[in-house]
Protein backbone atom coordinates (compact mmCIF):
# COMPACT_ATOMS: atom_id res chain seq x y z
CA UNK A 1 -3.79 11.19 -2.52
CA UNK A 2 -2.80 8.63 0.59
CA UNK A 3 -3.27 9.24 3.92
CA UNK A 4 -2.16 7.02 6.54
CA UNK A 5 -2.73 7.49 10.46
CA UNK A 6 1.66 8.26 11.54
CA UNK A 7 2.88 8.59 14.76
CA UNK A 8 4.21 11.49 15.85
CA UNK A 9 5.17 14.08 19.13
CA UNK A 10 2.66 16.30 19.65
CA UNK A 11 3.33 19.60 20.94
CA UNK A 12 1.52 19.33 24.10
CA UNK A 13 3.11 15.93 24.91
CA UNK A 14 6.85 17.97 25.15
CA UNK A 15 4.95 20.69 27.20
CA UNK A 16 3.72 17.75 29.84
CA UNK A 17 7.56 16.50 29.57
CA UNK A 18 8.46 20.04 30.42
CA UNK A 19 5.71 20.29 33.29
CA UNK A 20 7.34 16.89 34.17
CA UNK A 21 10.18 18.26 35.29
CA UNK A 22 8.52 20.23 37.85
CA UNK A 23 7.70 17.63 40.21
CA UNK A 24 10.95 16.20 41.19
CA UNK A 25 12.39 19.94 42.30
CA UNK A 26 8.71 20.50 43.91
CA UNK A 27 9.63 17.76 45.69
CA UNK A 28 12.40 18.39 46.82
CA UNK A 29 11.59 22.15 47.83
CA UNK A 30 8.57 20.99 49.76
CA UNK A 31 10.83 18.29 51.60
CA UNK A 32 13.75 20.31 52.28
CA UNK A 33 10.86 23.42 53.93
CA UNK A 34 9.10 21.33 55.44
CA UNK A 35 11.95 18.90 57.13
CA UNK A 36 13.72 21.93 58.24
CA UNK A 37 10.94 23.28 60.18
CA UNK A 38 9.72 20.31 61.30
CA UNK A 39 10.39 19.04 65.31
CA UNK A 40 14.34 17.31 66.29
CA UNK A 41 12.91 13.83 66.38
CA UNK A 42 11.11 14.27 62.62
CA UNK A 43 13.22 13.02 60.04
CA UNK A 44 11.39 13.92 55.95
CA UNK A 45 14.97 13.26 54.06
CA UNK A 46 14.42 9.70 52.50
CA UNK A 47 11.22 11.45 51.02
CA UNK A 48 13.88 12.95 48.87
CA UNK A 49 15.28 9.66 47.48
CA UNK A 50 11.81 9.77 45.05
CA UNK A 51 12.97 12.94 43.15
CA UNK A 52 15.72 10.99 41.49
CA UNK A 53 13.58 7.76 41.20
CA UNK A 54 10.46 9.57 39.41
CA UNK A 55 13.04 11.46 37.23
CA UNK A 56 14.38 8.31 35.88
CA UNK A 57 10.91 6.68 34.96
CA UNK A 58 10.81 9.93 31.70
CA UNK A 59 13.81 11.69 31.52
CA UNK A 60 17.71 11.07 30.16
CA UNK A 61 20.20 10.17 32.80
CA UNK A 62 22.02 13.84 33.27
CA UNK A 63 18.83 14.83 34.39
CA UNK A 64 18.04 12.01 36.72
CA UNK A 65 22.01 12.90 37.58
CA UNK A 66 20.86 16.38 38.07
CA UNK A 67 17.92 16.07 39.91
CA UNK A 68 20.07 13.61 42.37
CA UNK A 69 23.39 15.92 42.84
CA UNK A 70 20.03 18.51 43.82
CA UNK A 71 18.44 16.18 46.33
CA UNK A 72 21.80 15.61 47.45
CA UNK A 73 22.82 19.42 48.00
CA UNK A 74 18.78 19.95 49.64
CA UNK A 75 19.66 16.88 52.13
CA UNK A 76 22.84 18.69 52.94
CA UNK A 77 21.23 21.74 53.92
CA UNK A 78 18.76 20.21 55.81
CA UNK A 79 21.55 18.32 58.04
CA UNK A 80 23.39 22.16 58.40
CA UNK A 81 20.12 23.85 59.31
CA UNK A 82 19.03 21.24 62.20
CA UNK A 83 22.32 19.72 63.47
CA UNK A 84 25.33 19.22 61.73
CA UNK A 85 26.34 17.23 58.16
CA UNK A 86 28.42 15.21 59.99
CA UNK A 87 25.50 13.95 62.31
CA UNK A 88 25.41 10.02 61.84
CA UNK A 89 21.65 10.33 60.94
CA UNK A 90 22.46 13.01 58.28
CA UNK A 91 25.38 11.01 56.97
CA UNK A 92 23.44 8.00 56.56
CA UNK A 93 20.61 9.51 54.42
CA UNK A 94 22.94 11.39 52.82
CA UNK A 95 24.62 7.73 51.73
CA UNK A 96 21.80 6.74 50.83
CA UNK A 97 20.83 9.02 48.89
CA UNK A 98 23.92 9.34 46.60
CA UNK A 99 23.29 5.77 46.48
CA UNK A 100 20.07 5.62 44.77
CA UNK A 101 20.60 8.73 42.82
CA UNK A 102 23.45 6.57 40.87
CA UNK A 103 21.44 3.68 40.65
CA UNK A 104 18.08 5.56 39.54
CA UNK A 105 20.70 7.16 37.12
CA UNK A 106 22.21 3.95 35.80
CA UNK A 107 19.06 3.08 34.82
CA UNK A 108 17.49 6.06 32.64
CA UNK A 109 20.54 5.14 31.05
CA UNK A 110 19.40 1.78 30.19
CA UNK A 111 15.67 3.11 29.73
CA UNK A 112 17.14 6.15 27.52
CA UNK A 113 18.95 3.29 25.04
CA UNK A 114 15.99 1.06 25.21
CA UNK A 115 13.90 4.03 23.53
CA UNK A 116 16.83 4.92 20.95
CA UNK A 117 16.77 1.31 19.43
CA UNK A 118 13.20 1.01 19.76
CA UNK A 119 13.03 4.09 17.56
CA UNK A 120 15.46 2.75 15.09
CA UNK A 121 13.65 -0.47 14.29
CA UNK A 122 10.37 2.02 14.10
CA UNK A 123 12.33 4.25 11.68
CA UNK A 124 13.28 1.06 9.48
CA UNK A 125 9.81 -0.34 9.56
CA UNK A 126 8.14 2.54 8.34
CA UNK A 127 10.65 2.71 5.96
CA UNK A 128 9.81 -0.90 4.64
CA UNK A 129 6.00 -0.37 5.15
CA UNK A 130 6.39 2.89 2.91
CA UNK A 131 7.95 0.30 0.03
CA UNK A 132 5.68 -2.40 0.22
CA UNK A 133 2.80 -0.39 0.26
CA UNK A 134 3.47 1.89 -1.57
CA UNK A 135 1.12 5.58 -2.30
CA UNK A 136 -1.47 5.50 -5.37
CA UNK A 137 -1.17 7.85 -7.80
CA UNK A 138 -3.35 11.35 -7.53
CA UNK A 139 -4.42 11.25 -11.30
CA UNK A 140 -4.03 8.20 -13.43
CA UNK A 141 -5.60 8.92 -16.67
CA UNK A 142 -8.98 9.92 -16.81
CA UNK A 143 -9.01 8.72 -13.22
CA UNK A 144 -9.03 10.79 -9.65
CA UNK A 145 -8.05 8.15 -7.12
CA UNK A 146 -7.52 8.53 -3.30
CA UNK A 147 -6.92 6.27 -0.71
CA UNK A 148 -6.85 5.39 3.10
CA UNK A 149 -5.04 3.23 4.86
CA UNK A 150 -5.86 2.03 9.03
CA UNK A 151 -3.49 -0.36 10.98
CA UNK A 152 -5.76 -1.58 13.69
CA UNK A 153 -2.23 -2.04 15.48
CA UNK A 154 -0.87 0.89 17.19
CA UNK A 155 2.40 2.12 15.75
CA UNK A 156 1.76 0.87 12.55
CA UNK A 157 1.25 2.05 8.97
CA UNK A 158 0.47 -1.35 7.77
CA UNK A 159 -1.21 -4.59 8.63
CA UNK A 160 -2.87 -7.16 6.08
CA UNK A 161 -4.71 -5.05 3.90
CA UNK A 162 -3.18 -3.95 0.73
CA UNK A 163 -3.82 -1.86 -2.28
CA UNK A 164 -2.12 -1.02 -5.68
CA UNK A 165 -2.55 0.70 -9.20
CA UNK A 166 -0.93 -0.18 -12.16
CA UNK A 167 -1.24 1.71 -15.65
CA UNK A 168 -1.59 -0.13 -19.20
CA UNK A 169 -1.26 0.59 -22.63
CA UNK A 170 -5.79 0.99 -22.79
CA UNK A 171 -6.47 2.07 -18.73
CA UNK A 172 -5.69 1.41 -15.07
CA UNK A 173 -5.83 -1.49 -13.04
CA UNK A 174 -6.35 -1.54 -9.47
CA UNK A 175 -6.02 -4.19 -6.61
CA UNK A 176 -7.62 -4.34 -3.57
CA UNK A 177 -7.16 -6.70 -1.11
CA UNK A 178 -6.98 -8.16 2.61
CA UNK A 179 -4.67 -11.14 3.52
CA UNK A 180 -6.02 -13.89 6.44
CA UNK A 181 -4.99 -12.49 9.96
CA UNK A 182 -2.82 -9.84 11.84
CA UNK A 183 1.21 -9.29 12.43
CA UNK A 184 4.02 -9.72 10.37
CA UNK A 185 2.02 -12.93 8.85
CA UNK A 186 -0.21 -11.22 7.16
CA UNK A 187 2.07 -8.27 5.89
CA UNK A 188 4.09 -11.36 4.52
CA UNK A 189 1.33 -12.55 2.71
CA UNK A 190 0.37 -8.91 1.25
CA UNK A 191 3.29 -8.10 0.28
CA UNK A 192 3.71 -11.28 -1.38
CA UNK A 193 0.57 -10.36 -3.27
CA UNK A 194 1.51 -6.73 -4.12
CA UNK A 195 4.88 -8.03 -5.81
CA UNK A 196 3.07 -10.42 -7.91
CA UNK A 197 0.61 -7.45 -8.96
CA UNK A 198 3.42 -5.32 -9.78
CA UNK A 199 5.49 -7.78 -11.68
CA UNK A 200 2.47 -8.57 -14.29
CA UNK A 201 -0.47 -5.95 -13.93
CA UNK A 202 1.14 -3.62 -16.46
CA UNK A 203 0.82 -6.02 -19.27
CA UNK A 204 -1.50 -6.92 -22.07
CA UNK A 205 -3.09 -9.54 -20.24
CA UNK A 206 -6.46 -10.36 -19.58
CA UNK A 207 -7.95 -10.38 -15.57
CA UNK A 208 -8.10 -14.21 -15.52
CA UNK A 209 -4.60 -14.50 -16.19
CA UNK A 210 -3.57 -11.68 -13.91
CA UNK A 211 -5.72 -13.22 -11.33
CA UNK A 212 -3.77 -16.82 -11.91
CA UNK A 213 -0.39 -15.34 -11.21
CA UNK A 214 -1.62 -13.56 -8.32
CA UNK A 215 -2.77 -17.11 -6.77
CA UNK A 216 0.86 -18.18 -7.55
CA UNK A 217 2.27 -15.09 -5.01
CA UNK A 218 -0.08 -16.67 -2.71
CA UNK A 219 0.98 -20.01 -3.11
CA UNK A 220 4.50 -19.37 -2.75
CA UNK A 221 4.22 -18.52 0.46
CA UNK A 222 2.76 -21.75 1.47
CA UNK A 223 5.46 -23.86 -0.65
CA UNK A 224 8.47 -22.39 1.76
CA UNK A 225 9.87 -25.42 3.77
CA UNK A 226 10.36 -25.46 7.02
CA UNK A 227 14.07 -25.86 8.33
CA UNK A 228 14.90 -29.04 10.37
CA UNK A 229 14.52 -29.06 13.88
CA UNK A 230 12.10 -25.25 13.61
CA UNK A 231 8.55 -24.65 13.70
CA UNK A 232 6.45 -22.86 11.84
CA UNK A 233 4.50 -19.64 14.12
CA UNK A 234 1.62 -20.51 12.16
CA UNK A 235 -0.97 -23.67 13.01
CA UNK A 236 -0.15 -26.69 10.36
CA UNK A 237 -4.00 -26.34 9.95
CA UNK A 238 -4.12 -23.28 8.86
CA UNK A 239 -4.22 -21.82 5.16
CA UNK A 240 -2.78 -18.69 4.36
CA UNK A 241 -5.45 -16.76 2.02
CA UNK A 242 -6.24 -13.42 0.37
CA UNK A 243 -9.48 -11.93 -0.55
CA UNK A 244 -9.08 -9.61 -3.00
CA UNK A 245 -10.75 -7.33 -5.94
CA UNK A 246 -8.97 -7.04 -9.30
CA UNK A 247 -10.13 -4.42 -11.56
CA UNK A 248 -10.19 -2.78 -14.73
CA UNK A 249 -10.93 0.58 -15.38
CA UNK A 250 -10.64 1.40 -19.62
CA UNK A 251 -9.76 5.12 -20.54
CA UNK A 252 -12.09 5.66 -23.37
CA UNK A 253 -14.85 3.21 -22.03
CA UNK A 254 -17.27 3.69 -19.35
CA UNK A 255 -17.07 0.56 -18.14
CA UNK A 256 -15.06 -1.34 -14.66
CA UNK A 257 -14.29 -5.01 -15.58
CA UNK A 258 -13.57 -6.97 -12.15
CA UNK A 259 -12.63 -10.23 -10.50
CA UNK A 260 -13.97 -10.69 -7.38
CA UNK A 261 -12.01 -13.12 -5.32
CA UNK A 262 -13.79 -13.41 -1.99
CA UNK A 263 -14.03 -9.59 -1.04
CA UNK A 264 -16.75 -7.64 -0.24
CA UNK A 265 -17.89 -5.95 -3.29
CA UNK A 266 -17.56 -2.22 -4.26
CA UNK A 267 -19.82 0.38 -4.31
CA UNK A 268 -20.64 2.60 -6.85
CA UNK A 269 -21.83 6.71 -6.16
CA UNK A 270 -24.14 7.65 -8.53
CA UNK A 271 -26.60 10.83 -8.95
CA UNK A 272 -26.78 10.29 -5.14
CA UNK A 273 -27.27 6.60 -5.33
CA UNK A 274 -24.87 3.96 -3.57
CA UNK A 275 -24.85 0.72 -5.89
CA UNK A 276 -23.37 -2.35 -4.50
CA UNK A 277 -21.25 -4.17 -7.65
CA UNK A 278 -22.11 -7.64 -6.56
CA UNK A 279 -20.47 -10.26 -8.73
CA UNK A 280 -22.65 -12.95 -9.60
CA UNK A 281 -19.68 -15.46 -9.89
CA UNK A 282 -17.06 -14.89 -7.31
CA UNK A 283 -14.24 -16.89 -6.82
CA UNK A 284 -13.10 -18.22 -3.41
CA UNK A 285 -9.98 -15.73 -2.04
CA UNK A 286 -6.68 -16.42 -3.52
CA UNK A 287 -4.94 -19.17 -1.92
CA UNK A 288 -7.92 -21.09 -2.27
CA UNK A 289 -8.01 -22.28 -5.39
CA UNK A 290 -8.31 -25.86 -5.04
CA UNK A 291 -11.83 -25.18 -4.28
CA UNK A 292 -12.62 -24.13 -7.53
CA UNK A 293 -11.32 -25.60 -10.76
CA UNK A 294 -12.89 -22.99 -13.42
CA UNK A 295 -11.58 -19.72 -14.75
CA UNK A 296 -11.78 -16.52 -12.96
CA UNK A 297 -15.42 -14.44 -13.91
CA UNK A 298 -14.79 -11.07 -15.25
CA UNK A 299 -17.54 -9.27 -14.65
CA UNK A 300 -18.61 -5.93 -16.13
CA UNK A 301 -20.43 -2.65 -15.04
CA UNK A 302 -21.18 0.66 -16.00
CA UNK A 303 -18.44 3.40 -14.66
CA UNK A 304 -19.37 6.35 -16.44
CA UNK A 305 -17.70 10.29 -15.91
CA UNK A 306 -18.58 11.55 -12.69
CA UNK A 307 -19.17 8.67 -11.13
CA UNK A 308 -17.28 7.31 -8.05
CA UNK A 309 -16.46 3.82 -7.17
CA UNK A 310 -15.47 3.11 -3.17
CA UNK A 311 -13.23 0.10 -2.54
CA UNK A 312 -12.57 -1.13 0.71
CA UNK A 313 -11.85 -4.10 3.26
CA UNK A 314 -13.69 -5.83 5.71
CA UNK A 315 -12.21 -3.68 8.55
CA UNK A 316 -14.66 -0.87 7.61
CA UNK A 317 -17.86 -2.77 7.61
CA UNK A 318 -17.01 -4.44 10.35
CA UNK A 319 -16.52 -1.83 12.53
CA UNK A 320 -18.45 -1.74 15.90
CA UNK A 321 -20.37 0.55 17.69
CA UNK A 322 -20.66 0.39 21.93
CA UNK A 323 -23.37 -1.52 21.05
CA UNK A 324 -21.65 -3.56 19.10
CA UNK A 325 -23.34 -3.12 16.14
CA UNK A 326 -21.85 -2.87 12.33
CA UNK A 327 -21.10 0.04 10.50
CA UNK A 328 -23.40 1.35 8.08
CA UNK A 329 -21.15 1.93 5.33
CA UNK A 330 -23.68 2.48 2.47
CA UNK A 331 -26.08 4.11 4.61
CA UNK A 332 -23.67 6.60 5.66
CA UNK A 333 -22.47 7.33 1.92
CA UNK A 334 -25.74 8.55 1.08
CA UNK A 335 -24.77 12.00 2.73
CA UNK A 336 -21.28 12.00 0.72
CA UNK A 337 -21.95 10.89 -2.71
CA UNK A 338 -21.37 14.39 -4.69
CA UNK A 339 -18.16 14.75 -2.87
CA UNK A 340 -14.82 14.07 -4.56
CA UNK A 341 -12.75 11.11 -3.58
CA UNK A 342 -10.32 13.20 -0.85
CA UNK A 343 -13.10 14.83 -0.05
CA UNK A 344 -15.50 11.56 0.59
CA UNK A 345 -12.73 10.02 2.29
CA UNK A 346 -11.95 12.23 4.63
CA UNK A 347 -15.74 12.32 5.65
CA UNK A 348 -15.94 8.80 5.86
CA UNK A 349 -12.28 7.54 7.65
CA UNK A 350 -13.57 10.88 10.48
CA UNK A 351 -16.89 8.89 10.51
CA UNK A 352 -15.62 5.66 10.93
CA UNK A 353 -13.49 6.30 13.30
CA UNK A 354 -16.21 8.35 15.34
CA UNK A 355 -18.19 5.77 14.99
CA UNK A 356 -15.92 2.95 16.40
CA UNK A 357 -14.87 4.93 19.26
CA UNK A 358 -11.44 5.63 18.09
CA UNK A 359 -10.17 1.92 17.46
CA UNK A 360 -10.93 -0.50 15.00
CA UNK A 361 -11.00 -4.06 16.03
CA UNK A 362 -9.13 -5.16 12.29
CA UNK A 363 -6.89 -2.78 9.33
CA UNK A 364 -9.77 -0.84 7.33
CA UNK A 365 -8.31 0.07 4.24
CA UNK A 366 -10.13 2.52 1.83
CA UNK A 367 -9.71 3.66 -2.30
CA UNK A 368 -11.86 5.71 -3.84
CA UNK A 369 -12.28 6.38 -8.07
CA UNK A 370 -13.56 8.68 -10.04
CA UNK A 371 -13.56 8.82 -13.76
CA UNK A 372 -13.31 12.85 -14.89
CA UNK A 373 -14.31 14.16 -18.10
CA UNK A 374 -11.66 13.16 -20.62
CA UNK A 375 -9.30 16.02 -21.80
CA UNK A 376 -9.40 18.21 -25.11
């Protein structure tokens, strides 16, 4: 299962558009009343000039056209019920009106196109988010898996975090992972990561390998030359990394072999217990592997049936309360660890979110594992 947070209309946001509406003719009601009763030398017809102009700030132009030709009609009235509509003052605000009514028109027009191609590049980025990252599978063996996924960025289904699964010929692999920064930098850099993954995590290799090709997606990236005369948006000091997880999950062992490559380590749910899988040999993140000349560390643990492994990024843990302190994440897991992995999920991204006020300062993505009871 993947959930990701989508944005979408809600019902009551078309109702307020429809309640909307009902200012601009208010308006002009109250106006037209109000100026015909009022004394000779009381003029209340430019207050009619703000129907069209508030119109145009949320609805299409024929409506702003509409609510004009209206305010229009109303300001003729008023000039028949008090003098005459060929009165100079009449005439004039009557001008003046059509006037603005066009303009306020011509530009929900330009508002009303703004929005349609601001929706088309939304449309084609979800569409590219959707490949990059793409949904884990429900079942994948003797494995449950579920995920989360939290853009810090509004609008977004995707930021720097990144996860995958890939199946073998003995089990499933999975990759967690969290590239350096925000924006369409980091996204470069994840997907960059998830293609290598892709490409090689199916095969009969071990981690270490796997691990050394995903350092090359990395450090492609950073090869890429610059053309004459541009600049680079990123700082020439700067070094574009990963942090990631790589594991290893056996069908008929109940074991998890991982890699840890600068990420904060997952926990495993067991008999009510949360037990942090600290590596005792991690490697710096990918992209960083001039730091460290040896071979990646597989390390092994015990994953037996029932139990239930959380992944996640740095986005979750550091989330902030008002009083700005960190979230408890294995504190809070306590509560949750008989749950399932939708289940626990849906607990904990409700939490989380609760928790941080309803916006996280970074992308908190989450996967959670759990190895069933093998099949007759």
């Amino acid at each position: 299962m993947d959930v990701r947070r989508r944005a979408f209309v809600p019902r009551a946001s078309r109702a307020g558009g429809r309640l909307l509406l009902a200012v601009p003719f208010a308006l002009i009601a109250a106006v037209t009343v109000v100026d015909v009763l009022s004394p000779p030398d009381v003029h209340l017809g430019p207050f009619l000039i703000a129907a069209p102009a508030v119109t145009a700030s949320f609805a299409g132009p024929r409506m702003t056209a509409f609510v004009g030709a209206v305010a229009v009609l109303a300001q003729s009235v008023v000039a028949v019920a008090r003098t005459s509509i060929t009165d100079l003052n009449h005439t004039y605000q009557i001008v003046a009106l059509v006037l603005i009514s066009v303009i306020a028109t011509f530009f929900a027009h330009l508002r009303e196109r703004d929005e349609k191609r601001v929706t088309r590049l939304r449309f084609i980025a979800r569409a590219a988010q959707s490949v990059v990252l793409r949904p884990l599978p429900h079942r994948a063996g003797p494995l449950h898996i579920a995920s989360v996924y939290l853009a810090a960025e509004e609008e977004a289904q995707m930021g720097g975090d990144l996860y995958a699964a890939a199946r073998t010929g003995t089990g499933t692999r999975l990759l967690i992972g969290d590239a350096r920064g925000k924006g369409l930098d980091a996204i470069s850099e994840a997907s960059l990561v998830l293609g290598a993954f892709r490409v090689t995590a199916h095969r009969e290799q071990a981690l270490p390998e796997l691990v050394g090709h995903l350092e090359e997606g990395v450090g492609s990236a950073e090869d890429t030359e610059v053309a004459p005369g541009a600049e680079s948006d990123a700082d020439d000091t700067d070094e574009a990394f990963v942090t990631a997880l790589v594991l290893d999950l056996p069908d008929h062992e109940p074991v998890v072999r991982l890699v840890n490559c600068g990420h904060p380590p997952p926990l495993l749910l067991r008999r009510g217990q949360v037990i942090p899988l600290d590596a005792a040999d991690a490697r710096p993140p990918l992209g960083l592997s001039d730091l460290l000349s040896s071979d990646a560390t597989v390390e092994t643990f015990p994953f037996d049936v029932g139990d239930v492994l959380l992944l996640y990024t740095d986005g979750v843990v550091e989330a902030r309360d008002r009083a700005r302190a960190f979230y408890p994440l294995a504190e809070r897991l306590t509560a949750w660890a008989g749950d399932d992995p939708p289940t626990l999920l849906d607990r904990l991204r409700a939490d989380l979110q609760a928790y941080a006020g309803g916006h996280l300062g970074d992308d908190a993505a989450l996967v959670a594992v759990e190895r069933l009871a093998p099949r007759p």
